[in-house]
Structure formats: structure tokens, C-alpha cells
C-alpha atoms as a PDB file:
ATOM      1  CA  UNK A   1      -0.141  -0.521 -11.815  1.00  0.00           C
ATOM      2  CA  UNK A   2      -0.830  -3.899 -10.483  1.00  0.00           C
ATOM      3  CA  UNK A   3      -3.008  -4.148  -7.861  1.00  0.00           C
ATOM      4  CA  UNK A   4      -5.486  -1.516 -10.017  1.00  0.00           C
ATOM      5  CA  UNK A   5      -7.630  -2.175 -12.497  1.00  0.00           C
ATOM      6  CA  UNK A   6      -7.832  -5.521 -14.485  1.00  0.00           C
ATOM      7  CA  UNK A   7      -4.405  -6.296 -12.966  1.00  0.00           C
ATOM      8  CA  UNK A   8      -4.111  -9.104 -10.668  1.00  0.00           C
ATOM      9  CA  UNK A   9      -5.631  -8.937  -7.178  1.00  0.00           C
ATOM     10  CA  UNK A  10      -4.398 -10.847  -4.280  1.00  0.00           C
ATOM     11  CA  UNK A  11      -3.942 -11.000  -0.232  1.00  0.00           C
ATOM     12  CA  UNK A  12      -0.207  -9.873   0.870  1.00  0.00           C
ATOM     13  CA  UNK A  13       0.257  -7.941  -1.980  1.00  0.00           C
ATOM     14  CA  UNK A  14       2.432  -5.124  -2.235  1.00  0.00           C
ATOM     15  CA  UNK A  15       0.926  -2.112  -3.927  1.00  0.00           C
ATOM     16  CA  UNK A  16       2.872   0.983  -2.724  1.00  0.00           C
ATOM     17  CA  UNK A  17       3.926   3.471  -4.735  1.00  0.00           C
ATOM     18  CA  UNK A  18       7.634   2.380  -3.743  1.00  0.00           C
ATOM     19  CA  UNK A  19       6.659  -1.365  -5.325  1.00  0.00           C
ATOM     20  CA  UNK A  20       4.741   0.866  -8.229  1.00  0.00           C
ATOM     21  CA  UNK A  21       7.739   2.658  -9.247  1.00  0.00           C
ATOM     22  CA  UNK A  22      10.073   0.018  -9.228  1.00  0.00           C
ATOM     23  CA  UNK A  23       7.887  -1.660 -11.382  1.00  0.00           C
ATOM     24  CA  UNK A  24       7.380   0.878 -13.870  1.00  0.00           C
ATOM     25  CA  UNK A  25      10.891   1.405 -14.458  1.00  0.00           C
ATOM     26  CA  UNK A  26      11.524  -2.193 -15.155  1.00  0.00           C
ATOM     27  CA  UNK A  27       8.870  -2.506 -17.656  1.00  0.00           C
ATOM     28  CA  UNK A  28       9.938   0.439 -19.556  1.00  0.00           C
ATOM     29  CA  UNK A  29      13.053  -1.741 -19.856  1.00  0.00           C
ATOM     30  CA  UNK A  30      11.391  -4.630 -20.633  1.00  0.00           C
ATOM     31  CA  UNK A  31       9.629  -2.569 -23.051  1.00  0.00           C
ATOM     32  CA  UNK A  32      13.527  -1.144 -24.465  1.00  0.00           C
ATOM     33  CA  UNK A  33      11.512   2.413 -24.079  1.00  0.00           C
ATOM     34  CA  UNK A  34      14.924   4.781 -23.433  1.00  0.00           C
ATOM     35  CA  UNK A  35      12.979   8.018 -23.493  1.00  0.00           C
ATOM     36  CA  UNK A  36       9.211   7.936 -23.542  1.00  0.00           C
ATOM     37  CA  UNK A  37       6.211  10.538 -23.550  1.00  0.00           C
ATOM     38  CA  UNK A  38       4.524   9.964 -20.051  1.00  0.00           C
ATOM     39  CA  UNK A  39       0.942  10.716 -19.234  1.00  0.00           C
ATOM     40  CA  UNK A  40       1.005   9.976 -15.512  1.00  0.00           C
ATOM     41  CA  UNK A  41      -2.631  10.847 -13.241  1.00  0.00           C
ATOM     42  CA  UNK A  42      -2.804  10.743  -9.338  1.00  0.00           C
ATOM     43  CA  UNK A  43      -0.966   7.736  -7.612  1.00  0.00           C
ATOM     44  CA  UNK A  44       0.227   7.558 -11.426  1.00  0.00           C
ATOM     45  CA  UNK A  45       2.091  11.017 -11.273  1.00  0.00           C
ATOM     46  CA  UNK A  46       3.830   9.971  -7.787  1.00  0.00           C
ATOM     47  CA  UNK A  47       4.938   6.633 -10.087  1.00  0.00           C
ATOM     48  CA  UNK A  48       6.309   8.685 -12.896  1.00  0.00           C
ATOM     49  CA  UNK A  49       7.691  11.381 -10.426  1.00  0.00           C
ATOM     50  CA  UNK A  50       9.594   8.299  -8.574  1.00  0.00           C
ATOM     51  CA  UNK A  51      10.885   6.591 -11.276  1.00  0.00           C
ATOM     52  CA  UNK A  52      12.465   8.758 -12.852  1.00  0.00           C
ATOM     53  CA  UNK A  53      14.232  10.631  -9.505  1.00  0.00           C
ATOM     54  CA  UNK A  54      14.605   7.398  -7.688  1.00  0.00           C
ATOM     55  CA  UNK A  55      15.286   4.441 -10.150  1.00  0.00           C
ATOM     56  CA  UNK A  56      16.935   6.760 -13.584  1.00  0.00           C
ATOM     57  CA  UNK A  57      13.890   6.207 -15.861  1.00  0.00           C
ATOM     58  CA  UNK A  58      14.445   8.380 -18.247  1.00  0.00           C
ATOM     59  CA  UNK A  59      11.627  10.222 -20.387  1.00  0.00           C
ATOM     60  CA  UNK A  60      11.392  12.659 -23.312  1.00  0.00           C
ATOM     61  CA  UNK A  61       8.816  14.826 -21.749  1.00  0.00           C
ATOM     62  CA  UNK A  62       6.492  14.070 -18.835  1.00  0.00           C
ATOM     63  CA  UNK A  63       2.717  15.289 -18.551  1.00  0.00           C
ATOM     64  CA  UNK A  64       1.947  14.935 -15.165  1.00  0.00           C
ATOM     65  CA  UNK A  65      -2.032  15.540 -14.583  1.00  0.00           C
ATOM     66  CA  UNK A  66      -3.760  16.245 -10.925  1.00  0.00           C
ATOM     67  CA  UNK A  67      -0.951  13.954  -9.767  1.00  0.00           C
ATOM     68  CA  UNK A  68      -0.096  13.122  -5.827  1.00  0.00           C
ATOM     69  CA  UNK A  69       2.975  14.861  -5.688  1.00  0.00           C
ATOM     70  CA  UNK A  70       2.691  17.145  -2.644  1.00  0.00           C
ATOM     71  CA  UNK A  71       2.181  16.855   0.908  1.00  0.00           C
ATOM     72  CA  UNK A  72      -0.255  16.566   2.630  1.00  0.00           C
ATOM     73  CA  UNK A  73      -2.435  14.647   0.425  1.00  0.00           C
ATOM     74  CA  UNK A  74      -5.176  12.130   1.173  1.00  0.00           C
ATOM     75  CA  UNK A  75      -8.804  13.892   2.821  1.00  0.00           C
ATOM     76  CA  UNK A  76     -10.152  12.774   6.121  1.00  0.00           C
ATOM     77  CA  UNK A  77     -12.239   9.880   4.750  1.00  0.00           C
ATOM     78  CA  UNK A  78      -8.675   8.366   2.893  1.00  0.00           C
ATOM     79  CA  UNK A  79      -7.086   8.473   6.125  1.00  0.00           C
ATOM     80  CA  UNK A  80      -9.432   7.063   8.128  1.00  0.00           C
ATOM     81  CA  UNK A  81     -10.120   4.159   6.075  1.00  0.00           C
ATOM     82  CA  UNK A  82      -6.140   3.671   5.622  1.00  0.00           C
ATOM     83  CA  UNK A  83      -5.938   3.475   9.525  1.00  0.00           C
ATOM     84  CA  UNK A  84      -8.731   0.624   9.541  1.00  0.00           C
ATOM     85  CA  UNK A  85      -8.480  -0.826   6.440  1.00  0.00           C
ATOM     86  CA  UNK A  86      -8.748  -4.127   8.163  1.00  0.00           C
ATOM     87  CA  UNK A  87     -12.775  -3.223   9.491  1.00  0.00           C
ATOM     88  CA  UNK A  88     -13.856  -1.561   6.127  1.00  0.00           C
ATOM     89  CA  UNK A  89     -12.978  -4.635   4.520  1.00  0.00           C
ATOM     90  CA  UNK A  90     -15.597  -6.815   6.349  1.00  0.00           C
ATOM     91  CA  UNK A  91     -18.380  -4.683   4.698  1.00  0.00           C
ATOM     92  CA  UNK A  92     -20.955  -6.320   3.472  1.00  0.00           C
ATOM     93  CA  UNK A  93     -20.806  -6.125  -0.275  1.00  0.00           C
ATOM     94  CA  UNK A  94     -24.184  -3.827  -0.731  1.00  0.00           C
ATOM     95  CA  UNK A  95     -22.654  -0.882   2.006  1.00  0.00           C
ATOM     96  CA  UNK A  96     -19.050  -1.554   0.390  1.00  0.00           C
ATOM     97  CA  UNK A  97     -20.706  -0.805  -3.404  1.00  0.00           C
ATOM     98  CA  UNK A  98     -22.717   1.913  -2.363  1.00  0.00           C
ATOM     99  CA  UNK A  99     -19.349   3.179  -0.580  1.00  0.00           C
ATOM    100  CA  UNK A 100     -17.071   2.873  -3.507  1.00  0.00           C
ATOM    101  CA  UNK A 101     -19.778   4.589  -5.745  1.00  0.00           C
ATOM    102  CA  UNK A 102     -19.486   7.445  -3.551  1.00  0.00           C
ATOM    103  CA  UNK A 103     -16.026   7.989  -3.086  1.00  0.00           C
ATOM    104  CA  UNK A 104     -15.771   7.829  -7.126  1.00  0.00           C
ATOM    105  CA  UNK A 105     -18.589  10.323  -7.839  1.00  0.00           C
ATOM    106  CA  UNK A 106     -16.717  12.773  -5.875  1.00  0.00           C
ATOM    107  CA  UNK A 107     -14.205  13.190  -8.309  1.00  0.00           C
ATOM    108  CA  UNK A 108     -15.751  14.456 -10.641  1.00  0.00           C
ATOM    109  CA  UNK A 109     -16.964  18.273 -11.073  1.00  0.00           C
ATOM    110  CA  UNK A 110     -19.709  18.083 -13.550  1.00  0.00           C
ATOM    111  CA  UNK A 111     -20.665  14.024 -12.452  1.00  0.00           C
ATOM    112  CA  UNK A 112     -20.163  10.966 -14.213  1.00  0.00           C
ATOM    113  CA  UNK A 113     -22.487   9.285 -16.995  1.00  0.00           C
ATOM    114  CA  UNK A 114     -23.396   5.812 -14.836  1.00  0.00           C
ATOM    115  CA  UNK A 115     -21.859   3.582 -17.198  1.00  0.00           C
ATOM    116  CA  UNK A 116     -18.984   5.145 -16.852  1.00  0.00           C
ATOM    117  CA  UNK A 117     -18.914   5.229 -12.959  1.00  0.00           C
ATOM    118  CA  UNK A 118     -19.971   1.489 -13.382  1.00  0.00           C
ATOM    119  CA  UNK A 119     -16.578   0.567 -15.300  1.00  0.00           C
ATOM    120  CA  UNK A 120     -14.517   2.840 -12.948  1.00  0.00           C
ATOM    121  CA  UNK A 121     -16.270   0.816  -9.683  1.00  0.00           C
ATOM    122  CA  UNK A 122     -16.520  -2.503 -11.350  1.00  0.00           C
ATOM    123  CA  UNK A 123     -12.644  -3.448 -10.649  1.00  0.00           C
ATOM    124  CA  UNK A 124     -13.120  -2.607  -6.778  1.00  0.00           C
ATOM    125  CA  UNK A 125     -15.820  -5.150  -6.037  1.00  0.00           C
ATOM    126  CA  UNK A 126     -16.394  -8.825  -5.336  1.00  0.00           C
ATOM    127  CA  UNK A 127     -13.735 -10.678  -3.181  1.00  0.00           C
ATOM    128  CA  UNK A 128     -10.559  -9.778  -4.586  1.00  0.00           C
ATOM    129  CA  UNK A 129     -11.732  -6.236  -5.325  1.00  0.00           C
ATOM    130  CA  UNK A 130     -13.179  -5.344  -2.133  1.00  0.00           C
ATOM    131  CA  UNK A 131      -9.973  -6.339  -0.470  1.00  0.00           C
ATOM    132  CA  UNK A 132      -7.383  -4.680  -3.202  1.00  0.00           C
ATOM    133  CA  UNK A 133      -9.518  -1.245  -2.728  1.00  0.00           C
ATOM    134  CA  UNK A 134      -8.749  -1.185   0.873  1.00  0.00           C
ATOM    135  CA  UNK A 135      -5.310  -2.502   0.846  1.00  0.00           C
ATOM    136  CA  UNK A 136      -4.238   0.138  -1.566  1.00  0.00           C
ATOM    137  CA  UNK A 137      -5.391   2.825   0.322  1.00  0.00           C
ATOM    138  CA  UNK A 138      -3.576   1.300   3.744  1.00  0.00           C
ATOM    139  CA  UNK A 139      -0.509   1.441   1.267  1.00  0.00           C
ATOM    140  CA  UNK A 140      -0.928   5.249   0.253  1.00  0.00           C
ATOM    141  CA  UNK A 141       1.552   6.305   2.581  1.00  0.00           C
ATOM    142  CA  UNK A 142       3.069  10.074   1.988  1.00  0.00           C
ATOM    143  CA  UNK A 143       6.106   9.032   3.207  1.00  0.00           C
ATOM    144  CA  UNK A 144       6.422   8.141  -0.645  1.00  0.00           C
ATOM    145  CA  UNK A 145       5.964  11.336  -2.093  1.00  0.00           C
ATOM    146  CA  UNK A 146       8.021  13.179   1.096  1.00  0.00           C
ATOM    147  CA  UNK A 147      10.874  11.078  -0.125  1.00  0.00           C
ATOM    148  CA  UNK A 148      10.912  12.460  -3.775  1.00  0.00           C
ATOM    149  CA  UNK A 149       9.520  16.328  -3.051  1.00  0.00           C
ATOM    150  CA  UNK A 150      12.705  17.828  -2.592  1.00  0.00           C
ATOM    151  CA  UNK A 151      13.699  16.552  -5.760  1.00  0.00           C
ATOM    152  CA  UNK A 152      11.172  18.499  -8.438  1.00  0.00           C
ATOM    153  CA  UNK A 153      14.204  21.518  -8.725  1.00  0.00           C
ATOM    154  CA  UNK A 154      16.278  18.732 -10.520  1.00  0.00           C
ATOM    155  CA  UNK A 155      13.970  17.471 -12.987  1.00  0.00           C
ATOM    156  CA  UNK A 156      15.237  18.571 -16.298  1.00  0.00           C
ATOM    157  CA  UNK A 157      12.853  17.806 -19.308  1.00  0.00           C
ATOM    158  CA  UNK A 158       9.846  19.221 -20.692  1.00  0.00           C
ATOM    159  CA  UNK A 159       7.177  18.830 -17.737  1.00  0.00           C
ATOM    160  CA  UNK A 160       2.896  20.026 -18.266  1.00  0.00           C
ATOM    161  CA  UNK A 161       1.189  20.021 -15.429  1.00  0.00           C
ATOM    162  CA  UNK A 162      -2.505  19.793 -15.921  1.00  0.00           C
ATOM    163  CA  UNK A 163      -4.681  20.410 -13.294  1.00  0.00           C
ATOM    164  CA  UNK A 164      -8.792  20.392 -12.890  1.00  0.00           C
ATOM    165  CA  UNK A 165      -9.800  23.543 -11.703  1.00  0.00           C
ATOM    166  CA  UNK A 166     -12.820  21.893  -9.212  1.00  0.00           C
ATOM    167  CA  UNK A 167     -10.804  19.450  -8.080  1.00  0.00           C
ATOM    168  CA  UNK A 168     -11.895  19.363  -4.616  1.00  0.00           C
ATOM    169  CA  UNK A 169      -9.257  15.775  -4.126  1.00  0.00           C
ATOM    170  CA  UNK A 170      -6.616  17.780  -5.025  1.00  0.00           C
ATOM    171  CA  UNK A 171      -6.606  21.638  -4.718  1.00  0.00           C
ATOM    172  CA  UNK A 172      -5.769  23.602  -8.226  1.00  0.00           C
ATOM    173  CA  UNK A 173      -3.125  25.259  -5.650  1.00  0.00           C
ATOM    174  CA  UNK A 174      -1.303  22.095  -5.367  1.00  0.00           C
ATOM    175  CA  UNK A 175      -0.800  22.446  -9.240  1.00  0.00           C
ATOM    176  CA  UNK A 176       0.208  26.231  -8.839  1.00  0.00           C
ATOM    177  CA  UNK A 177       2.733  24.665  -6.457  1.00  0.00           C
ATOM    178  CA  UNK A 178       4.163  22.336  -8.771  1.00  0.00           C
ATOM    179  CA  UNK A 179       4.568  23.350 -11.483  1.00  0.00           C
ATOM    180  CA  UNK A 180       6.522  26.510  -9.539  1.00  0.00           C
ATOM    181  CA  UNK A 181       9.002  23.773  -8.615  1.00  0.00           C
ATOM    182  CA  UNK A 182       9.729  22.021 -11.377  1.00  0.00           C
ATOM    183  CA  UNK A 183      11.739  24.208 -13.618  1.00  0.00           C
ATOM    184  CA  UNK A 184      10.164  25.186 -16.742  1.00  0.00           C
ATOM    185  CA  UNK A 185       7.012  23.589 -16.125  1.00  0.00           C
ATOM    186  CA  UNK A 186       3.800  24.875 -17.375  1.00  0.00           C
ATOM    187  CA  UNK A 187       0.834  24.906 -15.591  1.00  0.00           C
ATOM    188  CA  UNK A 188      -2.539  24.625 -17.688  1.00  0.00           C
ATOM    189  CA  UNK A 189      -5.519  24.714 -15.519  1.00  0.00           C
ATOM    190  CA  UNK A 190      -8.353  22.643 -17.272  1.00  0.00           C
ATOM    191  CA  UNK A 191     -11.999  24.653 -16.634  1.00  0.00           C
ATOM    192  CA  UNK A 192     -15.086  22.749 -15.048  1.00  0.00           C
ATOM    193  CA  UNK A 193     -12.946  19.709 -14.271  1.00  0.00           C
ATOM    194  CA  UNK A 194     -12.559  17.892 -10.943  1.00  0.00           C
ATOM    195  CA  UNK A 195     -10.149  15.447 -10.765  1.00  0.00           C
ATOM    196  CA  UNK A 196     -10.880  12.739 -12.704  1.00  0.00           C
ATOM    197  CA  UNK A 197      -9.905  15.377 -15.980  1.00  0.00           C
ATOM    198  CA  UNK A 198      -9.758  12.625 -18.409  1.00  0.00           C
ATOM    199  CA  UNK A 199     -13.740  12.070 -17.448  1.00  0.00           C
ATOM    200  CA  UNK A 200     -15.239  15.701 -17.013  1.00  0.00           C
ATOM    201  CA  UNK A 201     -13.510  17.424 -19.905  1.00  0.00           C
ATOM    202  CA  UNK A 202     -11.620  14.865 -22.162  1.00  0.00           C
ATOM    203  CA  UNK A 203     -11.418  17.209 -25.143  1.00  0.00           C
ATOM    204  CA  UNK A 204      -9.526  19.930 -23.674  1.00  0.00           C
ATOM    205  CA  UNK A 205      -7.136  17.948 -22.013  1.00  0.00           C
ATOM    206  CA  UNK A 206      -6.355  15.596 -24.793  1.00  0.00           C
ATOM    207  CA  UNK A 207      -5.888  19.060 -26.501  1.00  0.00           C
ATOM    208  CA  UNK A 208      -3.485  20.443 -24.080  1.00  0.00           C
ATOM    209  CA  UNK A 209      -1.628  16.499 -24.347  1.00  0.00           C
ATOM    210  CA  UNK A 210      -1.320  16.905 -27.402  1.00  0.00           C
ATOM    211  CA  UNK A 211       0.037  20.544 -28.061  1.00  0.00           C
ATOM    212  CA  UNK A 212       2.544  19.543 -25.388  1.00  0.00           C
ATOM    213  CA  UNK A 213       3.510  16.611 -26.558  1.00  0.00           C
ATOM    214  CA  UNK A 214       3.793  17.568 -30.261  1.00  0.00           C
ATOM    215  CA  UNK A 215       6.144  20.139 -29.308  1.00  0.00           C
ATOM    216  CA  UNK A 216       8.574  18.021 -27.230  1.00  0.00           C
ATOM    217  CA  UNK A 217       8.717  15.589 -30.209  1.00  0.00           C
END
């Protein structure tokens, strides 16, 4: 997703999820991938989810874990620092790290080892990073996931939706949700988990990846 990560980082960039999906649909060409496996994870599940409704990406099977997908999404803090993006980014560095440290530890259930909530903050700070965490989240508009919604009853291949049972970013009901309106979608709730799933209990979701994906093979 660039704009996250080790991706570049720059002012005026456009990191919506309309821009995201686009762009994952053109790589998978660039790639020549006609039908992949997807793994897709919060903003990435709204990616998948509009790539393949929106732009015709196709895929063999999609795995779509604690993904925005449903309105409303986003808690109080997200919207308030998407509606002043602009002040938040004049932090000074110390009150933006200790901010960002924060807002990471709470997605996790069980808490996160500190070198791995160092490598998840690292990307967010310094210049370019304290900007590109703010302008993503003044991008997070629902409009982009209101636009696709409707649209779960059509998807026809093998969906798993996996779904941390502490999540307290996401609700487990959204997933109960979900997975209702996709058709044949299964729903496998992942115990002691908050959002970040991969994080708090990476050996039974790789598990439940796995099964799943084996299966669609």
C-alpha cells in the first residue's frame, strides 16, 4: 500500500483506499496474477474488497481478516484526528511518538513485545512519517467502504473471515456481520486476539490461513 510502511512517503500524496485499490489491481497485472490467494487485514480488506467489486480483480479465494468493511468504522480518536490532521501534524516529535505508541498498543489484546511495537511505530516517525500517519488517516474516508457494502451478496468465491475476538477497533460483531453477507463465508473467531491477529495469536491464525487456503487450492 504505498503511503504505509517502507513505501514511499511524500506531501500531496494520495493514499485513499480508492487510489489503494486501483493500485492493487494493476499490480496484480503487472504481476500476470489471474486468480490469486488474498490475505487482506484492515484498510487491506477494504483494498481487496474494492478491487475485486470495483476494478474485476479476480481471486481464487479471499481471506479477509478484521478488515474495514462495514460502516461505521473509525473510533472517536480516528475521527478527530482525521478532522485536524493539519494541527496533529505540528506535534513535536516526542508527544507525536508517545502518541503513535499509544494508538498501536491498543490493538492488541494480550500487548505487544516492544520490539515489535518499535518496528510497527518506526515507519510513522521522523518527517515524512509523521506527516504520512496523519494524512492517511484524513484519507480514511467511509465513503469508500459505503460505496462497495452493498456489494458483499455478489461476491462469489471462497471467502474466511477471521476475526479477533477482543478486538475493541473493530467489534467481533462486525465479523458476525460479514461474513452473514457474503455468501458462503465462514466466520472463524480467533480467541484472546485484538486486532492486530497476526501479532497476539499468530499460530492459530496462520492455522486457520492455511486450512482455508489448502482447501480452495
Amino acid at each position: 500500500m504505498p503511503g504505509y510502511g517502507a513505501s514511499e512517503m511524500s506531501v500531496g500524496q494520495d493514499v485513499s483506499l480508492a487510489a489503494q485499490g486501483r493500485v492493487f489491481t494493476e499490480l496484480l497485472a503487472h504481476w500476470g496474477l489471474e486468480e490469486p490467494l488474498v490475505v487482506a487485514h484492515d484498510f487491506g480488506g477494504a483494498v481487496s474488497l474494492r478491487a475485486h467489486l470495483l476494478h474485476g480483480a479476480r481471486y481464487r479465494a479471499l481471506a479477509l481478516v478484521d478488515p474495514v468493511a462495514l460502516a461505521p468504522w473509525g473510533s472517536p480518536f480516528f475521527r478527530l484526528v482525521g478532522e485536524h490532521s493539519e494541527v496533529f501534524e505540528q506535534l513535536p516529535p516526542a508527544l507525536h511518538h508517545a502518541l503513535v505508541r499509544e494508538y498501536v498498543t491498543s490493538a492488541s489484546s494480550p500487548g505487544l513485545h516492544p520490539a515489535v511495537l518499535d518496528r510497527l511505530v518506526r515507519p510513522w516517525l521522523g518527517d515524512p512519517g509523521q506527516a504520512a500517519f496523519y494524512r492517511q488517516i484524513a484519507q480514511a474516508d467511509q465513503l469508500y467502504t459505503d460505496e462497495v457494502q452493498d456489494q458483499y451478496g455478489e461476491i462469489g468465491i471462497p471467502t474466511l473471515v477471521c476475526w479477533g475476538q477482543d478486538d475493541t477497533w473493530i467489534p467481533m460483531a462486525k465479523g458476525r456481520e460479514l461474513a452473514a453477507r457474503i455468501p458462503g463465508a465462514r466466520l472463524e473467531p480467533i480467541a484472546g486476539a485484538g486486532h492486530l491477529v497476526q501479532e497476539d495469536a499468530p499460530a492459530e491464525l496462520t492455522a486457520a490461513l492455511i486450512a482455508f487456503l489448502q482447501y480452495t487450492r
